[in-house]
Protein backbone atom coordinates (compact mmCIF):
# COMPACT_ATOMS: atom_id res chain seq x y z
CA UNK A 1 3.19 -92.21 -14.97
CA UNK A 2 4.25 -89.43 -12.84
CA UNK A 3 5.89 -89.01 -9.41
CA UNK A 4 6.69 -86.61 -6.84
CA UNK A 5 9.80 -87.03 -5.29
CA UNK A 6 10.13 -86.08 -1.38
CA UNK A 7 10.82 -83.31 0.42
CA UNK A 8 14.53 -84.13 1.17
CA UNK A 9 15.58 -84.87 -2.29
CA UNK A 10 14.39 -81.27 -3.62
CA UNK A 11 16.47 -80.17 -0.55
CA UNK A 12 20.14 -82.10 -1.74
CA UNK A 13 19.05 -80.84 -5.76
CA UNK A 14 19.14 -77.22 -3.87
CA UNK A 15 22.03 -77.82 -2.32
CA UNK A 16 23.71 -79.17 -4.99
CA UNK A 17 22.66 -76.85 -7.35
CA UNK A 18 24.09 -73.57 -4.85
CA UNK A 19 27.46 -75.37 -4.28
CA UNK A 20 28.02 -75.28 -7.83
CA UNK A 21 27.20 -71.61 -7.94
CA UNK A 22 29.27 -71.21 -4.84
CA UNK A 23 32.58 -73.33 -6.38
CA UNK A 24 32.20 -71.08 -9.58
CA UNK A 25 33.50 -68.27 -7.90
CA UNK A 26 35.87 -69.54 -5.73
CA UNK A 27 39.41 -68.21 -6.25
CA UNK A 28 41.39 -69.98 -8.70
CA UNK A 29 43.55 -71.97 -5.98
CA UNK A 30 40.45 -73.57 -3.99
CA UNK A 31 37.63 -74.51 -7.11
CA UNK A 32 40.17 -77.22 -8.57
CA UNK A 33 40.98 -78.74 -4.64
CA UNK A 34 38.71 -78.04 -1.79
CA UNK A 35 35.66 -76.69 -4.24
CA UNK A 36 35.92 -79.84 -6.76
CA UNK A 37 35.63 -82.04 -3.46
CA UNK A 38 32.78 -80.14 -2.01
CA UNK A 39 31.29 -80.53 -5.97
CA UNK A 40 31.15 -84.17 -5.50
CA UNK A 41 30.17 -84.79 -1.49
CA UNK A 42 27.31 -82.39 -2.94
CA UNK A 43 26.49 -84.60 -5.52
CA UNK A 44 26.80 -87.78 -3.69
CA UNK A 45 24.58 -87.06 -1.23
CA UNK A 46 21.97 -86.26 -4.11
CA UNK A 47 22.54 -89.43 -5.89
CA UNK A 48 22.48 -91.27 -2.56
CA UNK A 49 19.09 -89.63 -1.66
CA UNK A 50 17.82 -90.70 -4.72
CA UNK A 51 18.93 -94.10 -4.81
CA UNK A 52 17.27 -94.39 -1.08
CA UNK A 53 13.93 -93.66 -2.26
CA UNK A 54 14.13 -96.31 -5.19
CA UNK A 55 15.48 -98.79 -3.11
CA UNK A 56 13.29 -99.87 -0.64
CA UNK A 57 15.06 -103.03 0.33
CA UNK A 58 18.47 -101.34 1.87
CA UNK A 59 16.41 -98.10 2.36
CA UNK A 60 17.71 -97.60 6.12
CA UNK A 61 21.13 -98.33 5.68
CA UNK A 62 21.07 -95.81 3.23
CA UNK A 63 19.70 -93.30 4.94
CA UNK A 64 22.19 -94.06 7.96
CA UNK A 65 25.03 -93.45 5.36
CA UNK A 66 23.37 -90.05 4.11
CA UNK A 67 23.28 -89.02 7.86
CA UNK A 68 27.60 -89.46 7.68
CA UNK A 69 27.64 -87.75 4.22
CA UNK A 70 25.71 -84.82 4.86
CA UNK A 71 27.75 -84.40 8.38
CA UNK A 72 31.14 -84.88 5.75
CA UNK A 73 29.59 -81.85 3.62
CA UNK A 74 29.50 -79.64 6.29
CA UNK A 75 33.02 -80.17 7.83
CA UNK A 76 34.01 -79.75 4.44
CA UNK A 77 31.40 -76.97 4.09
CA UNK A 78 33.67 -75.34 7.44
CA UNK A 79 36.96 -76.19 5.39
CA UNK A 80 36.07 -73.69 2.88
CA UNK A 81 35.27 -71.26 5.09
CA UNK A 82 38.27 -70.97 6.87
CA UNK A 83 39.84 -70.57 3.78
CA UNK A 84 37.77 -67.54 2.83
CA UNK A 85 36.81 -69.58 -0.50
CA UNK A 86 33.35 -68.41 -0.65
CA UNK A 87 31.91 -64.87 -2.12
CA UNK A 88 30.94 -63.69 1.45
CA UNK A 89 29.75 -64.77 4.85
CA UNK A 90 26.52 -64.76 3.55
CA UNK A 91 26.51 -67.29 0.78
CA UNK A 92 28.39 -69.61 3.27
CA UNK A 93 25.09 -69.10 5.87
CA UNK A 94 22.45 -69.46 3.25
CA UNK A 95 24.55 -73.14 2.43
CA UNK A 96 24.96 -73.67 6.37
CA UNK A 97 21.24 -73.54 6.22
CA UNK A 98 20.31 -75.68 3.46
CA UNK A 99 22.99 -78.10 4.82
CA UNK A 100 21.36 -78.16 8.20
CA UNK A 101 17.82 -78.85 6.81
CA UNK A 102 19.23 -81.93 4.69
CA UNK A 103 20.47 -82.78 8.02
CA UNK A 104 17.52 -82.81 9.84
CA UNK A 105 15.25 -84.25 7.14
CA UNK A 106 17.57 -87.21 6.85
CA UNK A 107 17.44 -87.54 10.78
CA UNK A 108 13.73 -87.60 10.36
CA UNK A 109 13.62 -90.16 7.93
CA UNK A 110 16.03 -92.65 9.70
CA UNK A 111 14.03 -92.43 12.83
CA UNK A 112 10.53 -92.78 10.48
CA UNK A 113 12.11 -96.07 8.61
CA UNK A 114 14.00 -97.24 11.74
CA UNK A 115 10.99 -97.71 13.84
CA UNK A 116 12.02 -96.65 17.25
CA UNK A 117 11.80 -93.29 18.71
CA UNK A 118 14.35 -91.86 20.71
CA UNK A 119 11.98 -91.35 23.52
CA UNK A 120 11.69 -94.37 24.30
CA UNK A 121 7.53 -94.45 22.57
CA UNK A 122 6.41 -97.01 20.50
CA UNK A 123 7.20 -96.66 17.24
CA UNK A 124 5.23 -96.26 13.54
CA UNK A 125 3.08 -98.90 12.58
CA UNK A 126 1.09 -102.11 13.94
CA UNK A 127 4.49 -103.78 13.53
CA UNK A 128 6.67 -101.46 15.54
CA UNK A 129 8.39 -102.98 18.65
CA UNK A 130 6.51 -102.30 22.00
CA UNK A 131 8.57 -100.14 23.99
CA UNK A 132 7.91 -98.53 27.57
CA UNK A 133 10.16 -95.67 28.53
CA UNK A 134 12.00 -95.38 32.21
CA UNK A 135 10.08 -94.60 35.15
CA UNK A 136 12.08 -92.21 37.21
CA UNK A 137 9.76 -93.29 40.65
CA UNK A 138 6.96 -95.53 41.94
CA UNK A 139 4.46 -94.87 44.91
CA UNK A 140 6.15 -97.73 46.55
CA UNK A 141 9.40 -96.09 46.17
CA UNK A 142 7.96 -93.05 47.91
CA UNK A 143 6.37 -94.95 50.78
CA UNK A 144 9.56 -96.35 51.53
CA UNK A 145 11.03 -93.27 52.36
CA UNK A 146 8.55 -91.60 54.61
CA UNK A 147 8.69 -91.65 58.00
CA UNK A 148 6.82 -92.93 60.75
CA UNK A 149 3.20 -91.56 61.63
């Protein structure tokens, strides 16, 4: 039996696995503080990923919560920075950017799973909610306005 996991779980394994590069070289007084918390928000959000694509009962909930967590990893992500923890400006982008794409892969699967688009367009599926977005004007609303001939 084999399977392929998705797209956003290789993403948190990549982040997670460049964090713990990252930590290694922090300075002595930030790996054991701000680096060991970074360490596990990294892994968290990997085990959370994981456990959302096995568990396909509370599936959107967790997804919601790996929205908050990844936003958590970057403040803390920001934290470090200001503290000049990391190797160089560069290693913190190359994380910003792996950070960001967890970010919007999560956003992409909450809005796949939740079933309603923020457009206001129908969602997924023959069992998505009907929706019909705003109309901003009518051609009775027009008529209204114009004047006499």
């Amino acid at each position: 039996m084999t399977f392929t996991l998705p797209p956003i779980a290789k993403t948190a394994e990549r982040l997670l696995l460049e964090i713990e590069k990252a930590v290694a070289n922090f300075p002595r007084k930030f790996r054991y503080t701000a680096g060991e918390k970074l360490r596990e928000q990294a892994m968290g959000v990997t085990v959370l990923v994981h456990r959302a694509w096995w568990d396909k009962v509370n599936q959107v909930a967790m997804i919601e919560r790996i929205r908050w967590e990844v936003d958590a990893l970057k403040i803390r992500m920001q934290l470090c920075k200001g503290l000049r923890a990391f190797a160089s400006m560069g290693q913190f982008e190359m994380l910003a950017r792996i950070a960001r794409e967890l970010g919007r892969q999560a956003g992409g699967w909450f809005r796949q799973h939740s079933g309603k688009h923020p457009n206001g367009q129908n969602g997924h599926g023959r069992h998505a909610d009907a929706q019909r977005a705003k109309k901003l004007s009518t051609r009775d609303t027009f008529q209204q306005w114009e004047v006499y001939r």
